[in-house]
Protein backbone atom coordinates (compact mmCIF):
# COMPACT_ATOMS: atom_id res chain seq x y z
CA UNK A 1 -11.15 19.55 3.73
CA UNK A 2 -9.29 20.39 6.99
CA UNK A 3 -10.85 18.78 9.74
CA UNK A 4 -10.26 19.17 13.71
CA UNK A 5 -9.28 16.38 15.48
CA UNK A 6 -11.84 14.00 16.68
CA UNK A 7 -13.52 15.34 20.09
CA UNK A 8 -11.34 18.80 19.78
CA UNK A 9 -14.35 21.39 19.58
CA UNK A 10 -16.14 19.16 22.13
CA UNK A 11 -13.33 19.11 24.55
CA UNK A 12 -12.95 23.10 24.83
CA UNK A 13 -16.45 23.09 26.40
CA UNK A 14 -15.83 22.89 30.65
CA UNK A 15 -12.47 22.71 29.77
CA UNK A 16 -10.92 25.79 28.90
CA UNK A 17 -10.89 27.36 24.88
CA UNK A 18 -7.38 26.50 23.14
CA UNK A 19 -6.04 29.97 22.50
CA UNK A 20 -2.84 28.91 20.88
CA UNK A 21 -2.54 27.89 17.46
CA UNK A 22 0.81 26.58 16.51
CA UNK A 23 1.62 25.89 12.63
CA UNK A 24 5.04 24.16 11.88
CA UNK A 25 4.61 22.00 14.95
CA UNK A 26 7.24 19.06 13.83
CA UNK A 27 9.61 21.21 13.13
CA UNK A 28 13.07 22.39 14.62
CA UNK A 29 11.35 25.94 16.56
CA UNK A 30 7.81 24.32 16.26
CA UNK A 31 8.39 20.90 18.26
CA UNK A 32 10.74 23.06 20.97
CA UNK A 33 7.81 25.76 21.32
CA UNK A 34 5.16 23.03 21.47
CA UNK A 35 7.11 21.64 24.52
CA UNK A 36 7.62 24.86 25.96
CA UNK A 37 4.02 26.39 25.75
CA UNK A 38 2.94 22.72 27.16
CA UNK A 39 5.49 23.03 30.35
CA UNK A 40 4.14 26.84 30.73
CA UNK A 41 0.49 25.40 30.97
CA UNK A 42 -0.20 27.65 28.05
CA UNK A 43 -3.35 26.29 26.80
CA UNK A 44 -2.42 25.24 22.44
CA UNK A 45 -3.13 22.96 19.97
CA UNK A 46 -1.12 22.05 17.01
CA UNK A 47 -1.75 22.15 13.42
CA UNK A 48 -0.16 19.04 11.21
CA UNK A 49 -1.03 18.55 7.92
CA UNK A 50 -2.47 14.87 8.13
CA UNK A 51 -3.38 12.76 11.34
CA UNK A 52 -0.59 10.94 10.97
CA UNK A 53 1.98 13.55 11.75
CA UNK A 54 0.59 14.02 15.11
CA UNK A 55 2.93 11.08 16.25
CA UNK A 56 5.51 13.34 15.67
CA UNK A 57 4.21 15.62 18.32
CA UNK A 58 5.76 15.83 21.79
CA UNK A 59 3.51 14.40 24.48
CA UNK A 60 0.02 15.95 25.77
CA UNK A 61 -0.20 18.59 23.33
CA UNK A 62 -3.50 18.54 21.12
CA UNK A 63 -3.47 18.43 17.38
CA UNK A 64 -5.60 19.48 14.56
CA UNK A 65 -5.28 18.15 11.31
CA UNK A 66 -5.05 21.32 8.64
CA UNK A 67 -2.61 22.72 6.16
CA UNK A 68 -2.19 27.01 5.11
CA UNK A 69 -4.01 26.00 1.83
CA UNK A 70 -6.59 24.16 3.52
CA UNK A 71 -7.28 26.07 7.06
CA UNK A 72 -9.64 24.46 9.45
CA UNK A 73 -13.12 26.02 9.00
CA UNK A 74 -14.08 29.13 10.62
CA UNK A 75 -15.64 27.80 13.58
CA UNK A 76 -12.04 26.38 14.55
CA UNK A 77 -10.35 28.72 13.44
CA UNK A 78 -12.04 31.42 15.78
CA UNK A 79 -11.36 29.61 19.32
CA UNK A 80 -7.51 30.71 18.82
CA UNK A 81 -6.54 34.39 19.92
CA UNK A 82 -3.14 33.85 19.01
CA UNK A 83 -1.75 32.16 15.64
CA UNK A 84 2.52 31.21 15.45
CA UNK A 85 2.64 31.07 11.87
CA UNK A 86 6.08 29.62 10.27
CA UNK A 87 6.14 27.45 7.17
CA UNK A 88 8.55 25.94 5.19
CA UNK A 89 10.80 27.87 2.43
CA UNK A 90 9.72 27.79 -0.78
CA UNK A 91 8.53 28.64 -3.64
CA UNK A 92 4.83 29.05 -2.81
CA UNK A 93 5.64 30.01 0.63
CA UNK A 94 4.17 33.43 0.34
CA UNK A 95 1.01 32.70 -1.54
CA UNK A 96 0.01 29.76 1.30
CA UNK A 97 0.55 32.33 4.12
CA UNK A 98 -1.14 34.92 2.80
CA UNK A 99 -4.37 32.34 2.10
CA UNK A 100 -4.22 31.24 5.59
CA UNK A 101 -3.96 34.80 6.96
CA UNK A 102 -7.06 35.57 4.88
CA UNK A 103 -8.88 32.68 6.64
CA UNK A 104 -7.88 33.80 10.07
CA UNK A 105 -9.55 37.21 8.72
CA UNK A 106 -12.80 35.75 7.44
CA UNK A 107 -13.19 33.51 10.71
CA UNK A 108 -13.68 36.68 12.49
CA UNK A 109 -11.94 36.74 15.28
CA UNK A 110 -9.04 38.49 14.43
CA UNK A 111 -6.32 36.91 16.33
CA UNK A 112 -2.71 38.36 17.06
CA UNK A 113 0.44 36.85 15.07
CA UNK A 114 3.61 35.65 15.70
CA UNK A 115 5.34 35.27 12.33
CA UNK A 116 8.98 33.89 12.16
CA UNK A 117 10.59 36.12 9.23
CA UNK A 118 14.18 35.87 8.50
CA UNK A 119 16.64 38.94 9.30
CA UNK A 120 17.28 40.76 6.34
CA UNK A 121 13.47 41.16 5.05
CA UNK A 122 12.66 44.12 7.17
CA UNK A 123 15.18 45.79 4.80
CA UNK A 124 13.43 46.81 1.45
CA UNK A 125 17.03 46.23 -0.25
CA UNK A 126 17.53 42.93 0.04
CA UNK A 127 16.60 41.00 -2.74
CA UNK A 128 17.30 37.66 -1.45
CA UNK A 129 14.14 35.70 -2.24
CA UNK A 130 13.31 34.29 1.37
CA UNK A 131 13.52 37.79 2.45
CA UNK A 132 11.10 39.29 -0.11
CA UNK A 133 8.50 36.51 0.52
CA UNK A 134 8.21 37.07 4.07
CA UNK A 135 8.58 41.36 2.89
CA UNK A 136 4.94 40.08 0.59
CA UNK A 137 3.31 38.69 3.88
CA UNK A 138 4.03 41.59 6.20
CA UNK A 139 2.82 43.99 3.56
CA UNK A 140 -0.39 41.53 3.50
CA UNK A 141 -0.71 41.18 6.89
CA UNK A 142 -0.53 45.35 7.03
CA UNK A 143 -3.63 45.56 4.91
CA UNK A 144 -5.67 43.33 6.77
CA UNK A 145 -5.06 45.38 9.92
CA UNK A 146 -4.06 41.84 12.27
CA UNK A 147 -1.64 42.66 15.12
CA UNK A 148 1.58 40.92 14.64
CA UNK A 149 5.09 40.19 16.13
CA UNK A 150 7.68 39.15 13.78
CA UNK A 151 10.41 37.21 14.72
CA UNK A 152 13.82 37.49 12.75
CA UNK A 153 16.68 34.99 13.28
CA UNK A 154 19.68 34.89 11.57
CA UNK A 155 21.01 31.40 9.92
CA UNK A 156 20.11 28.72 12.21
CA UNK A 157 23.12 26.56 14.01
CA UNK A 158 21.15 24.00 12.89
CA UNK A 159 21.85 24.29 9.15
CA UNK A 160 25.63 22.67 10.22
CA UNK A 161 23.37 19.45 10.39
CA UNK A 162 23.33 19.30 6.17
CA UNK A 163 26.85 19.48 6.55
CA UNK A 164 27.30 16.88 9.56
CA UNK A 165 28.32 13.71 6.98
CA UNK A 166 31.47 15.75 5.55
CA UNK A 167 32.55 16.85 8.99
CA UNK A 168 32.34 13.34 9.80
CA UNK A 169 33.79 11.49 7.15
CA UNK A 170 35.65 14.30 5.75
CA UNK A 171 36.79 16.58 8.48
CA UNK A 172 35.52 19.61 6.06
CA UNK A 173 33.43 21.92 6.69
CA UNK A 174 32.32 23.79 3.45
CA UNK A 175 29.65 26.76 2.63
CA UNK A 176 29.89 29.64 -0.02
CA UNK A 177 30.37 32.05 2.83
CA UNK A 178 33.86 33.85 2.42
CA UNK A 179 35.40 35.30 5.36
CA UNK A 180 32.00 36.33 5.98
CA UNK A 181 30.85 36.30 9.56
CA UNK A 182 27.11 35.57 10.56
CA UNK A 183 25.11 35.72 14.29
CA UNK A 184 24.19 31.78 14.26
CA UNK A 185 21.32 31.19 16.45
CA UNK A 186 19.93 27.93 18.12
CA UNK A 187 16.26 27.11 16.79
CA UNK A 188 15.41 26.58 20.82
CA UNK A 189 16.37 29.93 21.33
CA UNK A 190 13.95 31.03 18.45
CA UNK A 191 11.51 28.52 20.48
CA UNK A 192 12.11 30.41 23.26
CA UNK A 193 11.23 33.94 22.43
CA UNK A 194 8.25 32.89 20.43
CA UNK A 195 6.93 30.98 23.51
CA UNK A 196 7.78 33.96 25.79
CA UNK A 197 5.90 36.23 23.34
CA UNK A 198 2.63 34.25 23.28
CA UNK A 199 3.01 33.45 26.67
CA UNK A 200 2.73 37.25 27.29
CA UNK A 201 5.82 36.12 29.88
CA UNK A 202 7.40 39.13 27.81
CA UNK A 203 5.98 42.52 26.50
CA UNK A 204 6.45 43.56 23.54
CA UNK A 205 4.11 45.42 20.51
CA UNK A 206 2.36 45.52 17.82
CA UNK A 207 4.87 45.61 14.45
CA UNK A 208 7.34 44.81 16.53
CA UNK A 209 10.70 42.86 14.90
CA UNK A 210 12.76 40.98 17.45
CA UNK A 211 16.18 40.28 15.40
CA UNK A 212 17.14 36.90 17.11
CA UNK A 213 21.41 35.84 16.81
CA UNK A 214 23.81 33.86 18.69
CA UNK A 215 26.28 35.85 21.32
CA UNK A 216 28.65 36.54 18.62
CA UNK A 217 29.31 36.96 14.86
CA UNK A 218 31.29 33.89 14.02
CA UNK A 219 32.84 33.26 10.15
CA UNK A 220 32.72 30.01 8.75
CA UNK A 221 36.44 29.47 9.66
CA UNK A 222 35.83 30.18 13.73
CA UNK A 223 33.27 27.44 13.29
CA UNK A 224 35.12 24.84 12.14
CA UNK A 225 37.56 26.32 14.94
CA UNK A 226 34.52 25.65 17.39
CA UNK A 227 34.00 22.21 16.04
CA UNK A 228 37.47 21.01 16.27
CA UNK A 229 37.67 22.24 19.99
CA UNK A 230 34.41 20.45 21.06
CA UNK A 231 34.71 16.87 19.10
CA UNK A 232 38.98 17.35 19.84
CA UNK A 233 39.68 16.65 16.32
CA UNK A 234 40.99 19.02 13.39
CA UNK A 235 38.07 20.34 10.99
CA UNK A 236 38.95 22.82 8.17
CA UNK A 237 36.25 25.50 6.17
CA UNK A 238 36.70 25.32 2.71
CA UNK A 239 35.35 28.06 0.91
CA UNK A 240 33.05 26.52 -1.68
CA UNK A 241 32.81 28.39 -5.41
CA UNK A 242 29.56 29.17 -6.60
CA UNK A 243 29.01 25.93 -8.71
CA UNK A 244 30.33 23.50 -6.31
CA UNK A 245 27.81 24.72 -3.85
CA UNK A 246 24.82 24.80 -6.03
CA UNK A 247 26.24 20.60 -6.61
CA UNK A 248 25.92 20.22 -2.79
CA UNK A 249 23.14 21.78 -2.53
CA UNK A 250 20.96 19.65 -5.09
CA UNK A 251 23.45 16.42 -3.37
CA UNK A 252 21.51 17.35 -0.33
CA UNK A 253 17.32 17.65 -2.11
CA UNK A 254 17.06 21.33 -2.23
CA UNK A 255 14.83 22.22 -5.26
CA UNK A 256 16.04 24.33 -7.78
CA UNK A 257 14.21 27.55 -6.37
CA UNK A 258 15.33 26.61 -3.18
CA UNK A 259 19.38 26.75 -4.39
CA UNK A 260 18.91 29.55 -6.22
CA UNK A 261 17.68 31.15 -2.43
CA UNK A 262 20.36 30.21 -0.62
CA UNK A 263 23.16 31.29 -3.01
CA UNK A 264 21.78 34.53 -2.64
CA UNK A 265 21.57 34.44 0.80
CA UNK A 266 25.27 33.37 0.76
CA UNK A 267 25.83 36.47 -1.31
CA UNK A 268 24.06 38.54 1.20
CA UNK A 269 26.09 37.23 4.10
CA UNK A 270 29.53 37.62 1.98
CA UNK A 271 28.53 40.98 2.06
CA UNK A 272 28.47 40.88 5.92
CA UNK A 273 24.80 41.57 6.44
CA UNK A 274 24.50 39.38 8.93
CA UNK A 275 27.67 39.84 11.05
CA UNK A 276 25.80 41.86 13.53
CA UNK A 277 24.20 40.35 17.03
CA UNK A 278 21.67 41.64 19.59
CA UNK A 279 20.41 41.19 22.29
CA UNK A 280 16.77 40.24 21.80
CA UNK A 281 17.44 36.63 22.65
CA UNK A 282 18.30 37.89 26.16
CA UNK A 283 15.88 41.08 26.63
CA UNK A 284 12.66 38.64 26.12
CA UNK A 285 13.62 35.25 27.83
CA UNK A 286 16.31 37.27 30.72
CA UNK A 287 19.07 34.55 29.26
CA UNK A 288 22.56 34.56 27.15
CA UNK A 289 21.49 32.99 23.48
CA UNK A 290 23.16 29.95 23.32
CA UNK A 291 26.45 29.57 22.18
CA UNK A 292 28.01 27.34 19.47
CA UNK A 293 30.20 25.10 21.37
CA UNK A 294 27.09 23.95 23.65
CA UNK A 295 24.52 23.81 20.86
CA UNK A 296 27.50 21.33 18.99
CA UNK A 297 27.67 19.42 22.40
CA UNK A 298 24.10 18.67 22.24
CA UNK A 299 24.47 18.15 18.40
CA UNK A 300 27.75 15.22 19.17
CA UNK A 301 25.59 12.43 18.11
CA UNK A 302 25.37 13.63 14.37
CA UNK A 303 28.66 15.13 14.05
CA UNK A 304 30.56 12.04 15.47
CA UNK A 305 27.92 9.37 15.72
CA UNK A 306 27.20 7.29 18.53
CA UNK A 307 27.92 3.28 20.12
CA UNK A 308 25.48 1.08 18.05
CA UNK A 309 21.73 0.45 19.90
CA UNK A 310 22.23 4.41 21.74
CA UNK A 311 19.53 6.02 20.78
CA UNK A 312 20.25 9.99 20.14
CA UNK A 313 20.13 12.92 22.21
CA UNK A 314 17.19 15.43 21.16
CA UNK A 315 19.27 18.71 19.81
């Protein structure tokens, strides 16, 4: 069974209530919006999946040990007015949201949402899969009457990291894309809306969809363009076919499911469904999003590696 941490429920007595729940806490947005809610004084606890994770934590920020299949009871689970919910793609994504949703319902409380989504599932036409899960939670989440903002980013810059050893070794960068052009966005910027959102440092309502890109639409090829101008060496795109990237996708531990998703994401972007940008980023945190060349300069370490015993930077 879940279980709070030892001396949690005690320690909201005389000392404020935790209002914050934060799921995905280790993660690229969830470690960066655990840091940023902490800085803000925003008063949140974390959710990891077993005690041990909480290392993994940044500093000062409290922890309970639960998972979406196995919330914490109801008598933890109704000290949090607001719930970031963001899990991990896959193939029971949907189904563990939707039981964890249903918990938050029966604990009473009724607390508002802030659900990361993925641009493209607002649309009832796409039929890429990670879209349509997170389409089968908002329809949920309708039902059960829970306010909710949804936050939508575009591919993360981040996702260069699975191809950081090629670029490396190989000076190649490769994806299924096309001539495609997508609205990358920095998970910290994703970090930074959600924290500005439950933060209530920026309005916004009930149902609302903040689309969250990168300044500009970039295509595979301007990438490796940006990479060779920051790391001053020559990178080329190489425009993968289908069953070469389905092989580098398994080469890198994506499950079958998983593969399947992202070549029909690819498909979706070679269709240039993502080559739009706005201006969300800037509207709800009053700053540019975060452009490619400085995200990559904060990325060097992993793209060109660094002297032996240097430990690296946090990205």
């Amino acid at each position: 069974m879940a279980t709070a941490r030892r001396g949690w429920l005690d320690s909201l007595d005389g000392q404020g209530q935790a209002v914050i729940l934060v799921t995905g806490a280790t993660g690229k947005v969830g470690y960066r919006l655990l840091e940023n809610l902490r800085d803000a004084a925003a008063p949140t606890t974390a959710m990891v999946r077993v005690e041990a994770r909480a290392v993994d934590l940044p500093a000062r920020v409290d922890h309970l040990v639960g998972t979406l299949d196995d919330p914490p009871p109801p008598e933890v689970l109704e000290q949090f007015d607001q719930v970031f919910l963001l899990s991990p793609e896959g193939e029971a994504q949907a189904e563990l949201e939707i039981v964890f949703v249903d918990a938050l319902v029966a604990a009473g409380h009724r607390p508002r949402l802030v659900k990361v989504a993925y641009d493209g599932f607002q649309d009832p036409d796409c039929e890429v899969r990670f879209m349509h899960t997170h389409r089968v939670v908002a329809a949920h989440l309708e039902r059960t009457g829970l306010p909710v903002t949804y936050l939508a980013p575009t591919l993360f810059m981040e996702e260069l990291l699975t191809s950081a050893e090629a670029i490396r070794d190989q000076a190649v960068l490769s994806a299924p894309a096309g001539h495609a052009r997508v609205g990358l966005v920095a998970a910290r910027d994703v970090a930074d809306v959600a924290a500005a959102v439950l933060t209530g440092a920026a309005e916004v309502d009930d149902g609302d969809v903040l689309v969250l890109t990168g300044p500009e639409p970039l295509s595979f090829a301007d990438v490796a363009d940006r990479i060779s101008t920051v790391f001053a060496r020559t990178v080329d795109y190489a425009d993968l076919a289908p069953e070469a990237a389905r092989s580098a996708m398994r080469k890198n531990g994506f499950t079958p499911w998983q593969v399947d998703g992202r070549m029909e994401l690819f498909e979706w972007i070679r269709r240039d469904a993502m080559d739009s940008v706005t201006d969300d980023v800037q509207k709800v945190t009053g700053r540019e999003p975060r452009r490619l060349q400085d995200w990559l300069g904060e990325a060097r370490a992993a793209f060109v590696g660094l002297p032996p015993g240097m430990p690296p930077p946090p990205i």
